[in-house]
PDB file of N, CA and C in Angstrom:
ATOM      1  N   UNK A   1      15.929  66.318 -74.931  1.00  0.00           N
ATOM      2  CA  UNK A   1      17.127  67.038 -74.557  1.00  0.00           C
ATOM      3  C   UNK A   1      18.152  66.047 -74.010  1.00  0.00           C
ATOM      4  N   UNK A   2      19.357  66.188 -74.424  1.00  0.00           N
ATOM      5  CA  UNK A   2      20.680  65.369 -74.108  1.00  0.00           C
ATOM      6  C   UNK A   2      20.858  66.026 -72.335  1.00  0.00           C
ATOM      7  N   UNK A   3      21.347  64.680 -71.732  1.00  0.00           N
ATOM      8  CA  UNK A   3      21.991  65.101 -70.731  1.00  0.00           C
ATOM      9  C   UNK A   3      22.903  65.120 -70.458  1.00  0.00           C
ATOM     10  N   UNK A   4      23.746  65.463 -69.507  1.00  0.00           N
ATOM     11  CA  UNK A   4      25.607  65.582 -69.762  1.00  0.00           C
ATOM     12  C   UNK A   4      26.296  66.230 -70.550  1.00  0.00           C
ATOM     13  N   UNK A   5      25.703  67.002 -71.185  1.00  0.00           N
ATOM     14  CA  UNK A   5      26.513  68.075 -71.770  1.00  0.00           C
ATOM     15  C   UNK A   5      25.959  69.815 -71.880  1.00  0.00           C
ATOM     16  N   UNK A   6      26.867  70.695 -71.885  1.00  0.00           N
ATOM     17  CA  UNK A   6      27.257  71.910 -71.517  1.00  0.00           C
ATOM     18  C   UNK A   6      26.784  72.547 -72.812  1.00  0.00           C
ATOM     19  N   UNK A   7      26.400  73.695 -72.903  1.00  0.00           N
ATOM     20  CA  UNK A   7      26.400  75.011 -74.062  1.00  0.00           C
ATOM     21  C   UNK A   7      27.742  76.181 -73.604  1.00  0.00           C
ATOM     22  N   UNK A   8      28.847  75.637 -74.597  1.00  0.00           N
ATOM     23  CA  UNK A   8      29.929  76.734 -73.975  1.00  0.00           C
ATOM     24  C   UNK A   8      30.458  77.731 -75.340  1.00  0.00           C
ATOM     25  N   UNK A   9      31.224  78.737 -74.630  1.00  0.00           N
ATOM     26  CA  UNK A   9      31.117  79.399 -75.801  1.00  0.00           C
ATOM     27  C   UNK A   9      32.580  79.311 -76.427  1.00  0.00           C
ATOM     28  N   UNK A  10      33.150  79.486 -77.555  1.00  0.00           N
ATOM     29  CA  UNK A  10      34.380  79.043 -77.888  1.00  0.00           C
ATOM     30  C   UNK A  10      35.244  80.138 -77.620  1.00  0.00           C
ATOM     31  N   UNK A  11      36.452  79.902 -77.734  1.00  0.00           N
ATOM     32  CA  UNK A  11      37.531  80.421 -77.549  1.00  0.00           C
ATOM     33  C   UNK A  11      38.087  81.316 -78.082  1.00  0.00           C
ATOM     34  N   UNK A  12      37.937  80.875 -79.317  1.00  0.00           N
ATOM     35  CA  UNK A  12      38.251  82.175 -80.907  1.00  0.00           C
ATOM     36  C   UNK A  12      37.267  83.506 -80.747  1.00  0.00           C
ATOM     37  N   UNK A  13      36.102  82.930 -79.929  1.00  0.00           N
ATOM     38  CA  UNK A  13      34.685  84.086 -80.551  1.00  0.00           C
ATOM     39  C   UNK A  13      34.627  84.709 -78.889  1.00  0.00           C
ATOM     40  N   UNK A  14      35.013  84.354 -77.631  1.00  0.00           N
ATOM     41  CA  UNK A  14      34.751  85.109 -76.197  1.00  0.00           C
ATOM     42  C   UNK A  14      35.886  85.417 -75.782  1.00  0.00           C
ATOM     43  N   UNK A  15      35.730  87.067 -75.846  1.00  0.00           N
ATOM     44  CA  UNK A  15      36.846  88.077 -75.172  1.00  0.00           C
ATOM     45  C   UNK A  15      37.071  87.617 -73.555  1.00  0.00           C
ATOM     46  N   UNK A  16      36.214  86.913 -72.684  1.00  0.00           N
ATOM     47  CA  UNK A  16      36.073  86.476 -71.480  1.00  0.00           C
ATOM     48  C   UNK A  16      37.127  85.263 -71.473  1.00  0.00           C
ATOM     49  N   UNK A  17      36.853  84.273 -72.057  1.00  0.00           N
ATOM     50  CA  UNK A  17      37.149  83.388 -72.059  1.00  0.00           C
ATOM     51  C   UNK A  17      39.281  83.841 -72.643  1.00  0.00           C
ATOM     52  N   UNK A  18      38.843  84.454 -73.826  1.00  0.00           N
ATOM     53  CA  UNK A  18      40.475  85.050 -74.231  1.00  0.00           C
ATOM     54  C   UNK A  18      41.563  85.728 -73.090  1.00  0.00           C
ATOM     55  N   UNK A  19      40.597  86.307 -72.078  1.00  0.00           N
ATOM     56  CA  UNK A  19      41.359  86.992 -70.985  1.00  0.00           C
ATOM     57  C   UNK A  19      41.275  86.198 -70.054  1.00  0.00           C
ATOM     58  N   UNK A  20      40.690  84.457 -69.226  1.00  0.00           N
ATOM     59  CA  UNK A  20      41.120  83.783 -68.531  1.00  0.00           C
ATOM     60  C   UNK A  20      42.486  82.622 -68.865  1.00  0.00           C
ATOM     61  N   UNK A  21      42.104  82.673 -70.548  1.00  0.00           N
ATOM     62  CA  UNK A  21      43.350  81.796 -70.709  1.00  0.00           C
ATOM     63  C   UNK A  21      44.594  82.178 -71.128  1.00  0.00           C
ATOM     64  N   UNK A  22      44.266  83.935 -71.572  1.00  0.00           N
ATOM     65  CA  UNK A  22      45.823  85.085 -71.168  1.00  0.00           C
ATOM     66  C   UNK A  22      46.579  84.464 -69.769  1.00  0.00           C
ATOM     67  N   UNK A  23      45.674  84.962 -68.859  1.00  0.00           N
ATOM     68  CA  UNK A  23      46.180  85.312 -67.436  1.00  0.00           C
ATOM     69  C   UNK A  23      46.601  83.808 -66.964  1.00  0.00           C
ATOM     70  N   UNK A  24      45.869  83.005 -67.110  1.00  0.00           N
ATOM     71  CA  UNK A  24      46.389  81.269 -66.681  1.00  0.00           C
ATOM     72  C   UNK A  24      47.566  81.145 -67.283  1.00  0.00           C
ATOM     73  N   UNK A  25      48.013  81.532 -68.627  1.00  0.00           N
ATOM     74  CA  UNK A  25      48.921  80.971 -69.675  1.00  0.00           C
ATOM     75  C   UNK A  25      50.061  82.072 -68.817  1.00  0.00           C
ATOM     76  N   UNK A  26      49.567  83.138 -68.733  1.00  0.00           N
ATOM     77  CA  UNK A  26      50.986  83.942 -67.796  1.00  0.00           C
ATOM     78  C   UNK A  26      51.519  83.349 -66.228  1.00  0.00           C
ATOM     79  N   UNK A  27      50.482  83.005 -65.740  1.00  0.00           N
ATOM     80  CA  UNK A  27      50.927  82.497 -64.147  1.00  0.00           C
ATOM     81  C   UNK A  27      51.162  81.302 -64.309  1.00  0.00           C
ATOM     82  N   UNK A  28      51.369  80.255 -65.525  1.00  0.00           N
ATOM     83  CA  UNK A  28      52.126  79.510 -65.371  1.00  0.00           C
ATOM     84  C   UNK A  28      52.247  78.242 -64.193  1.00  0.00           C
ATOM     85  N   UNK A  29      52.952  77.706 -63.986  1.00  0.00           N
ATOM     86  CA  UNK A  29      52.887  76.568 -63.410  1.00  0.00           C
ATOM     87  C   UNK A  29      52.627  76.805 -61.692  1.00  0.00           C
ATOM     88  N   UNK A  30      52.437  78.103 -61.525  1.00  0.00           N
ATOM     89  CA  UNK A  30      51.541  78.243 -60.111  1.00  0.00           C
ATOM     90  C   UNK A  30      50.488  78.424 -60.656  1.00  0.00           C
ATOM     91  N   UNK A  31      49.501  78.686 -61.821  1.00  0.00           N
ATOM     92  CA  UNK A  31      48.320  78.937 -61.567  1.00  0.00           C
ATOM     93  C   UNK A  31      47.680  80.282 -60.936  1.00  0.00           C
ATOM     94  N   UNK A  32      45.868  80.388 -60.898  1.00  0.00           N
ATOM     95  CA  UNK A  32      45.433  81.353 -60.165  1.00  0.00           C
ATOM     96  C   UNK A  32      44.391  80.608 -58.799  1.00  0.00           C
ATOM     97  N   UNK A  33      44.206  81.384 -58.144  1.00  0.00           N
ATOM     98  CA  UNK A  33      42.964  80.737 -57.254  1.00  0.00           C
ATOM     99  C   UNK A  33      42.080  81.559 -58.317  1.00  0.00           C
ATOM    100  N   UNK A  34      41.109  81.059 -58.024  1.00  0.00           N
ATOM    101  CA  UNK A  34      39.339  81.415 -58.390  1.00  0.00           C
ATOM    102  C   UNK A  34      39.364  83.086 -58.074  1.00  0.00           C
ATOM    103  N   UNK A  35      39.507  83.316 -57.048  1.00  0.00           N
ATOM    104  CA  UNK A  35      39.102  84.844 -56.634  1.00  0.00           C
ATOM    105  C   UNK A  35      40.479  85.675 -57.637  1.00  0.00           C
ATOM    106  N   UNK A  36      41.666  84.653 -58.129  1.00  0.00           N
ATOM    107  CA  UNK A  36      42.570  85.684 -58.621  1.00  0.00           C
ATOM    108  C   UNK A  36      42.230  85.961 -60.051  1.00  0.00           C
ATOM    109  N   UNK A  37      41.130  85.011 -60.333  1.00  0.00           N
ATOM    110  CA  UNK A  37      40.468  84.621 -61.468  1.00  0.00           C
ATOM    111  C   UNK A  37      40.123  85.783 -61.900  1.00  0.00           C
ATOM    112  N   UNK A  38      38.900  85.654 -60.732  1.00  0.00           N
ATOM    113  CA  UNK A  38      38.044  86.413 -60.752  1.00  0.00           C
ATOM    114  C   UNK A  38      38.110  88.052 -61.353  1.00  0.00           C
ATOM    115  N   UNK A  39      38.721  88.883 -60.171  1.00  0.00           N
ATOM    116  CA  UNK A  39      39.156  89.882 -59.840  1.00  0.00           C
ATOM    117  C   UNK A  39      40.358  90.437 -60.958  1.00  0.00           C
ATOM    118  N   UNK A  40      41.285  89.577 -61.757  1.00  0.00           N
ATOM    119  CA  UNK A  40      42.116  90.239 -62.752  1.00  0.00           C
ATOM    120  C   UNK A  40      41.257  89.947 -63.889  1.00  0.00           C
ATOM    121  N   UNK A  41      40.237  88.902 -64.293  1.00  0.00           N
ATOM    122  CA  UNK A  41      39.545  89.049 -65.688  1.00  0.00           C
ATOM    123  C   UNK A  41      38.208  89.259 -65.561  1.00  0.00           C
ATOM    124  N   UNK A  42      38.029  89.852 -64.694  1.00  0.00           N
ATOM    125  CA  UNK A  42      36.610  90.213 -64.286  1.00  0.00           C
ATOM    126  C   UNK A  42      35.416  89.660 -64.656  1.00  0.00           C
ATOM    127  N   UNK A  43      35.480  88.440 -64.313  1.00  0.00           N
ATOM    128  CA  UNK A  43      33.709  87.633 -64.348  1.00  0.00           C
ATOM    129  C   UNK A  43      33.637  87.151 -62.719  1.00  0.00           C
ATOM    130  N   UNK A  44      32.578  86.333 -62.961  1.00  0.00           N
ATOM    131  CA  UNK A  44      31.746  86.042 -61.599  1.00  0.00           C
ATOM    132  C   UNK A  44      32.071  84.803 -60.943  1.00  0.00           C
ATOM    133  N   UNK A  45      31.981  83.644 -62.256  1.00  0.00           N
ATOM    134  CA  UNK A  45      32.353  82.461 -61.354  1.00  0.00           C
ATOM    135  C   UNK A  45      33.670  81.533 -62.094  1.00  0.00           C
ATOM    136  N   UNK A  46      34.702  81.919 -62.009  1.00  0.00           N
ATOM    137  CA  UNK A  46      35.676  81.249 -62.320  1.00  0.00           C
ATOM    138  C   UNK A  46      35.718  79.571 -63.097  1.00  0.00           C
ATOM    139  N   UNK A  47      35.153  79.002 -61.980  1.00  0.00           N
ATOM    140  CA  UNK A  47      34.580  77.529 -62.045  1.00  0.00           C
ATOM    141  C   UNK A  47      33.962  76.876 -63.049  1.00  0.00           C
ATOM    142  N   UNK A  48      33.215  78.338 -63.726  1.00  0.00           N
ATOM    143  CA  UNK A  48      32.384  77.879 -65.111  1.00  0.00           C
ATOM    144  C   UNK A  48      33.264  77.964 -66.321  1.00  0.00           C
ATOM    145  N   UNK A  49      34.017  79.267 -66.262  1.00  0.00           N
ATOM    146  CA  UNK A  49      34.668  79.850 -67.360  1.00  0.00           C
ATOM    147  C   UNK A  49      35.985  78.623 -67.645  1.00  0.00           C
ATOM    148  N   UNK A  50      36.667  78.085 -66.543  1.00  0.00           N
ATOM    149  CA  UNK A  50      37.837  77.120 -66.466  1.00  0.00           C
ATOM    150  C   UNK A  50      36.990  76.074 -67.324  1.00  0.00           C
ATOM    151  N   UNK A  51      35.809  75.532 -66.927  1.00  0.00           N
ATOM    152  CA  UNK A  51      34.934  74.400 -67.833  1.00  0.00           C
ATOM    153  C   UNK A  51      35.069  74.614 -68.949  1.00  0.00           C
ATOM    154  N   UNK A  52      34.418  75.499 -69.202  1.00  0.00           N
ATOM    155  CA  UNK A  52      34.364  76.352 -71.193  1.00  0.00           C
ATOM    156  C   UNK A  52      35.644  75.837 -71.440  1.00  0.00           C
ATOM    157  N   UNK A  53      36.433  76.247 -70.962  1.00  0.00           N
ATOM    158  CA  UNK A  53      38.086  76.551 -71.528  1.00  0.00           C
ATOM    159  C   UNK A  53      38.763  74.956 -71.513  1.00  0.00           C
ATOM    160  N   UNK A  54      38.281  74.159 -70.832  1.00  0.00           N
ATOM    161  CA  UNK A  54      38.239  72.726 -71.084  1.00  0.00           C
ATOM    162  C   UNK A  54      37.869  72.078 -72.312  1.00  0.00           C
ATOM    163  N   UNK A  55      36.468  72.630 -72.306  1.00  0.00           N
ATOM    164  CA  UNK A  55      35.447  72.139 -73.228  1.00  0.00           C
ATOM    165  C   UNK A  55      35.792  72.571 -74.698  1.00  0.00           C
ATOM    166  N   UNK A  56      36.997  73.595 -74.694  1.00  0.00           N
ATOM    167  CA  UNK A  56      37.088  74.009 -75.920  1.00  0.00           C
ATOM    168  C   UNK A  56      39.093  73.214 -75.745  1.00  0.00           C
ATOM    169  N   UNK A  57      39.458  72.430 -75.348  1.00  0.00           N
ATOM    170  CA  UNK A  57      40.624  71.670 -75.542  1.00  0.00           C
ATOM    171  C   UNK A  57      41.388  72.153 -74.405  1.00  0.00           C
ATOM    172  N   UNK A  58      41.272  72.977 -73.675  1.00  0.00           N
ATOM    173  CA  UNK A  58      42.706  73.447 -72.907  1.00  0.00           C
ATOM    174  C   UNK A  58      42.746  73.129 -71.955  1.00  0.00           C
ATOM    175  N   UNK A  59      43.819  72.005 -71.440  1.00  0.00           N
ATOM    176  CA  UNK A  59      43.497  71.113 -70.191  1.00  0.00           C
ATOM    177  C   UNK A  59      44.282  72.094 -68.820  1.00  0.00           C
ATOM    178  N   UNK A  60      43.429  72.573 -68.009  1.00  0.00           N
ATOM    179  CA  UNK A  60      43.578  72.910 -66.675  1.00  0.00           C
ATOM    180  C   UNK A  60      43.053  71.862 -65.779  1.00  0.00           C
ATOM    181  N   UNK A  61      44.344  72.415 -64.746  1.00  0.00           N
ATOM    182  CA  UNK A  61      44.021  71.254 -63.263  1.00  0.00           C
ATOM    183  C   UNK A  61      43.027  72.084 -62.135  1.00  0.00           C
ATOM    184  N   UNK A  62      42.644  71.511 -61.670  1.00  0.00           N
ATOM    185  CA  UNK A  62      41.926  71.923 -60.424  1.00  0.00           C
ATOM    186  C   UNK A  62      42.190  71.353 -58.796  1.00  0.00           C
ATOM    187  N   UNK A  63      42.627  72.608 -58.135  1.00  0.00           N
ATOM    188  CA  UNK A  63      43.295  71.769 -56.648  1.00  0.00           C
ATOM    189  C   UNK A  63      42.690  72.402 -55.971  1.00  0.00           C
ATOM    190  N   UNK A  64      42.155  71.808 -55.056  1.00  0.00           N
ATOM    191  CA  UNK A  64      41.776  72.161 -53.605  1.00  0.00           C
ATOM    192  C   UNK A  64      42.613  73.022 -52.854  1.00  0.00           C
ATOM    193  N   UNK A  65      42.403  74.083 -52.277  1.00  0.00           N
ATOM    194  CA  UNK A  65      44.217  74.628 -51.447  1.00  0.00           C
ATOM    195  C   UNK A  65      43.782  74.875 -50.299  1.00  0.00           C
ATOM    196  N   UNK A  66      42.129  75.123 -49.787  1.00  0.00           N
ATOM    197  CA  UNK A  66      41.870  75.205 -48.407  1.00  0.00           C
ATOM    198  C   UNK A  66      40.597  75.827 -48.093  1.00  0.00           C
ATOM    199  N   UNK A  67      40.587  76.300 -47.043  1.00  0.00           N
ATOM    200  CA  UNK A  67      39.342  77.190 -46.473  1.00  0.00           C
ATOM    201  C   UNK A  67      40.074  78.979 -45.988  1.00  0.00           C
ATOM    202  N   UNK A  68      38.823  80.103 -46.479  1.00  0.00           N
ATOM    203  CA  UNK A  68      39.030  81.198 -46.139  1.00  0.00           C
ATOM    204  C   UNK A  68      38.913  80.887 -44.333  1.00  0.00           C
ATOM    205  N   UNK A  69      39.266  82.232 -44.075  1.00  0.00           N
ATOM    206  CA  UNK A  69      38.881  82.038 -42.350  1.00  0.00           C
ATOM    207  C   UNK A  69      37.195  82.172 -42.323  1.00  0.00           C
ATOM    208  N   UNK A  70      36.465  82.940 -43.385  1.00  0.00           N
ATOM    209  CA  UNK A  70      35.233  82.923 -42.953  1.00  0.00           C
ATOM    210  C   UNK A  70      34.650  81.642 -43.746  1.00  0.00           C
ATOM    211  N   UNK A  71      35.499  80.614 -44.113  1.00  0.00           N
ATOM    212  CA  UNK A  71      34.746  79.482 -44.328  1.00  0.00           C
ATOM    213  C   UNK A  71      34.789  78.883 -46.094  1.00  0.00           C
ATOM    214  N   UNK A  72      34.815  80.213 -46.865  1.00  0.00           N
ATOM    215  CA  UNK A  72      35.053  79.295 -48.089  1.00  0.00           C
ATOM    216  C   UNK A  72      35.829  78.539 -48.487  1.00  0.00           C
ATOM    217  N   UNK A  73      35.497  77.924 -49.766  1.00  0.00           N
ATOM    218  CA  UNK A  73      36.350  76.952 -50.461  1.00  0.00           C
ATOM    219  C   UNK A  73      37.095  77.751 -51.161  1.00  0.00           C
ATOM    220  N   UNK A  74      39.002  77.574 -51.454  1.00  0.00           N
ATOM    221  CA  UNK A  74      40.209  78.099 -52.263  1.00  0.00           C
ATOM    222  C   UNK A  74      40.341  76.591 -53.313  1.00  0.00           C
ATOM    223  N   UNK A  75      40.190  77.297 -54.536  1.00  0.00           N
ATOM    224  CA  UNK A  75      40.448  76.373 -55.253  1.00  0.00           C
ATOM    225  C   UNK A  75      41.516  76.945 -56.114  1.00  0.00           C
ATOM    226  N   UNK A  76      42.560  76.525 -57.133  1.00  0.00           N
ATOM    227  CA  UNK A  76      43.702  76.509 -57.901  1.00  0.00           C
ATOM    228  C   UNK A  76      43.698  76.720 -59.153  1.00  0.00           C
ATOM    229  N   UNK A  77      43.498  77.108 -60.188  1.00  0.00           N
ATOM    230  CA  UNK A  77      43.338  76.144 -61.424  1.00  0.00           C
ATOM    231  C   UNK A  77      44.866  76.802 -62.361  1.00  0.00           C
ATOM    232  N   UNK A  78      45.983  75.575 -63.001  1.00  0.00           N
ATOM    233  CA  UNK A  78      46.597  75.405 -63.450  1.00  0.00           C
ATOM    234  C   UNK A  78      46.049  75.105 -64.961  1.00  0.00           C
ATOM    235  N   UNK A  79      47.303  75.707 -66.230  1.00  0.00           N
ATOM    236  CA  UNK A  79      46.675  75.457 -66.979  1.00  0.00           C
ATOM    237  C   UNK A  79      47.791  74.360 -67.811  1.00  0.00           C
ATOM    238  N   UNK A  80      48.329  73.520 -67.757  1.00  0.00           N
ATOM    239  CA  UNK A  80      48.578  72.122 -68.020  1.00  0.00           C
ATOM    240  C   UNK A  80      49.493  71.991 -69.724  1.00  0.00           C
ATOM    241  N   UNK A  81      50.857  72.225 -70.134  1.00  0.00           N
ATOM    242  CA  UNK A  81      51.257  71.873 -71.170  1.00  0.00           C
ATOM    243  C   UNK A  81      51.376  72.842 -72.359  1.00  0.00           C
ATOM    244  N   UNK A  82      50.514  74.164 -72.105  1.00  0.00           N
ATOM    245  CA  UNK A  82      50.725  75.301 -72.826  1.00  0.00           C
ATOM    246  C   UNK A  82      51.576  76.444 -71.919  1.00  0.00           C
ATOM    247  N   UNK A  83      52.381  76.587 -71.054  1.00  0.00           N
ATOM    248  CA  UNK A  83      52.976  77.224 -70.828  1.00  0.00           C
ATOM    249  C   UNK A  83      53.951  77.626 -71.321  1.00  0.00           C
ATOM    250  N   UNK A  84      54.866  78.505 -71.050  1.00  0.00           N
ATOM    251  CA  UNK A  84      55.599  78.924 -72.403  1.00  0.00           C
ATOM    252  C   UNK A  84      56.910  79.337 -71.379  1.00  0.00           C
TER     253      UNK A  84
END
């Protein structure tokens, strides 16, 4: 077994994946946090689905933006040159 690389699913063929890079491609050069990810295209972990969507050409950024008050990590993700 290879190491360093991912099983992702493509872009053309996952309705999931079609509705994170809708909603990125609409918010535009602010981007979503993870939870805005989350919650408007309804999956679980943002973090993975932004990978896929890499892995299949579409370059998003990833920023740090802070801590919740009860402690989590806010992360950003921008989606980079396809905006419209």
């Amino acid at each position: 077994m290879r190491t360093g690389t991912i099983h992702f699913a493509r872009l053309d063929k996952s309705p999931r994946l079609q509705r994170i890079f809708v909603f990125l491609k609409r918010a535009g050069s602010r981007g979503a946090t993870g939870i805005e990810i989350a919650l408007e295209c309804d999956v679980l972990n943002p973090a993975t689905y932004c990978s896929e969507l890499r892995h299949n050409g579409i370059p998003i950024d990833c920023s740090y933006e802070g801590e919740t008050v009860g402690g989590r990590k806010v992360y950003r993700y921008i989606m980079k040159g396809l905006n419209a």
